[in-house]
Protein backbone atom coordinates (compact mmCIF):
# COMPACT_ATOMS: atom_id res chain seq x y z
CA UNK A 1 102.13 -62.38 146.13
CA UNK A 2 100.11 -61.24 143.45
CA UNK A 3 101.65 -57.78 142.59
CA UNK A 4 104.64 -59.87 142.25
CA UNK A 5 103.28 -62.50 139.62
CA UNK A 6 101.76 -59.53 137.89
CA UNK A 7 105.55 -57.57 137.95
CA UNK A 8 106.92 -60.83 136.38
CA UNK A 9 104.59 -60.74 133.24
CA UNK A 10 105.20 -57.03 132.68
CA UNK A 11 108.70 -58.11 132.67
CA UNK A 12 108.26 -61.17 130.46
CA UNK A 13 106.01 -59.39 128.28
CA UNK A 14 108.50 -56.34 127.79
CA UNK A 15 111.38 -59.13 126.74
CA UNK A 16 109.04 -61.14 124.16
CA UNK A 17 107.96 -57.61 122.82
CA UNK A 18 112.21 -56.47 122.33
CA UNK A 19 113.12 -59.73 121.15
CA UNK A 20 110.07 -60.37 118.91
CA UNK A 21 109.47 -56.64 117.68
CA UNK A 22 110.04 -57.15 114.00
CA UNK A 23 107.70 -59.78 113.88
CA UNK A 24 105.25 -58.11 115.81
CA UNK A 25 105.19 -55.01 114.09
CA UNK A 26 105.24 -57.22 110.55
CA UNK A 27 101.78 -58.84 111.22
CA UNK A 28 100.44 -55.51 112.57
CA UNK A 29 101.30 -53.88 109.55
CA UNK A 30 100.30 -57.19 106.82
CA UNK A 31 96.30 -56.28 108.94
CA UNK A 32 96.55 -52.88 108.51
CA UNK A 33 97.12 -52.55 105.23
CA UNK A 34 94.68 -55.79 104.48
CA UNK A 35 92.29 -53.65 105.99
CA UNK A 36 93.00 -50.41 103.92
CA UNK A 37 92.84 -52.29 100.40
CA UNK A 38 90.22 -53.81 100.99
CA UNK A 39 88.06 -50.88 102.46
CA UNK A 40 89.39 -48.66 99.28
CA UNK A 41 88.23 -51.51 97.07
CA UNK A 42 84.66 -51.31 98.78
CA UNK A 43 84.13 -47.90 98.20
CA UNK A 44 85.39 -48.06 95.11
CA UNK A 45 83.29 -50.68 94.14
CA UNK A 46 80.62 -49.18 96.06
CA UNK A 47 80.98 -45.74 94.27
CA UNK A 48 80.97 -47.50 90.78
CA UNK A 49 77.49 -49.33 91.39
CA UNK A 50 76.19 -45.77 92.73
CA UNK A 51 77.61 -43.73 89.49
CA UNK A 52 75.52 -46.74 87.32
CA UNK A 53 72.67 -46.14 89.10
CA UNK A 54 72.66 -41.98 88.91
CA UNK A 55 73.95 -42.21 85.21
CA UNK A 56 70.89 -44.96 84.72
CA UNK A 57 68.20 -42.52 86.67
CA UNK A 58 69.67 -39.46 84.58
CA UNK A 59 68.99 -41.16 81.50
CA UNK A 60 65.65 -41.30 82.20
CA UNK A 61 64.88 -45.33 83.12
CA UNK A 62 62.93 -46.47 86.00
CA UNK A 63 63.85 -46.84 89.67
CA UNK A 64 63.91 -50.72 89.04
CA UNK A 65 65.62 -50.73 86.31
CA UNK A 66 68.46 -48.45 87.87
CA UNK A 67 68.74 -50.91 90.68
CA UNK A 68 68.88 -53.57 88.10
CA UNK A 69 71.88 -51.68 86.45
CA UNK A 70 73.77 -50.77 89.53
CA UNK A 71 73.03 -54.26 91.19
CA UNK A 72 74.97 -55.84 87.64
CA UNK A 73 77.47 -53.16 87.87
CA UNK A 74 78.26 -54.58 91.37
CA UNK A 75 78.33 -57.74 90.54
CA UNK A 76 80.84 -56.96 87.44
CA UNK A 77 83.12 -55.16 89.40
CA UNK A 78 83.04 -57.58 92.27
CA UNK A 79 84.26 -60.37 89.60
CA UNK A 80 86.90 -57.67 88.14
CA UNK A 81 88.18 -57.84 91.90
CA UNK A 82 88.17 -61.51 92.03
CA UNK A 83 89.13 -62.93 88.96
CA UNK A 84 93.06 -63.36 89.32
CA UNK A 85 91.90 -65.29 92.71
CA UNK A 86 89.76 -67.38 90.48
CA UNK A 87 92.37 -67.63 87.54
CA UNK A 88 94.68 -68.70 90.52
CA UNK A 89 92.14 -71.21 91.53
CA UNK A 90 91.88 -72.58 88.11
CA UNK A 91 95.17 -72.92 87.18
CA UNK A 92 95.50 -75.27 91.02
CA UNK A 93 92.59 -76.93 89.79
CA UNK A 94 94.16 -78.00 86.65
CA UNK A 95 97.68 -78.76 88.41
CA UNK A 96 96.29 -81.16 91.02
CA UNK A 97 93.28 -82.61 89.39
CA UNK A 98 93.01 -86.63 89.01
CA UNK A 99 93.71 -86.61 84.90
CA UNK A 100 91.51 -89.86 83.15
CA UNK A 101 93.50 -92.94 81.91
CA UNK A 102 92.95 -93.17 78.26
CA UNK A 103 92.55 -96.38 77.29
């Protein structure tokens, strides 16, 4: 009885997967290439903070100061990255925000 519940789910699941392949293979592909921008982005966020900290060190400052650099350099890039989420945000925020009564 069991091998023939199991047989009927192969054969249920093979019918979703034929009727529902486009869809299927969409959302697979939307993660997958989530994924991939945003792991390029982190290295090449990652690889500007590191080039700020060498070109810091070559100059001739500190260790601290370096990581000070590269650790604003980070942060500056990160906002680069975010900031047409945030403009997005903002212009929401002004859309659906309670406006005051004048009087």
């Amino acid at each position: 009885m069991q091998r023939k519940q199991n047989i009927m789910w192969i054969v249920i699941a093979v019918i979703a997967a034929l009727f529902f392949a486009d869809e299927i293979l969409g959302f697979v592909g939307a993660v997958i290439g989530i994924v991939f921008s945003i792991g390029f982005t982190g290295l090449l966020v990652l690889a500007l903070a590191a080039g700020a900290f060498a070109l810091a060190v070559f100059v001739g400052c500190s260790v601290g100061l370096a990581l000070t650099i590269a650790v604003i350099a980070l942060a500056l890039s990160l906002f680069g990255w975010l900031l047409p989420y945030l403009l997005v945000g903002f212009l929401v925020y002004l859309v659906v925000r309670k406006k005051p009564n004048t009087v």
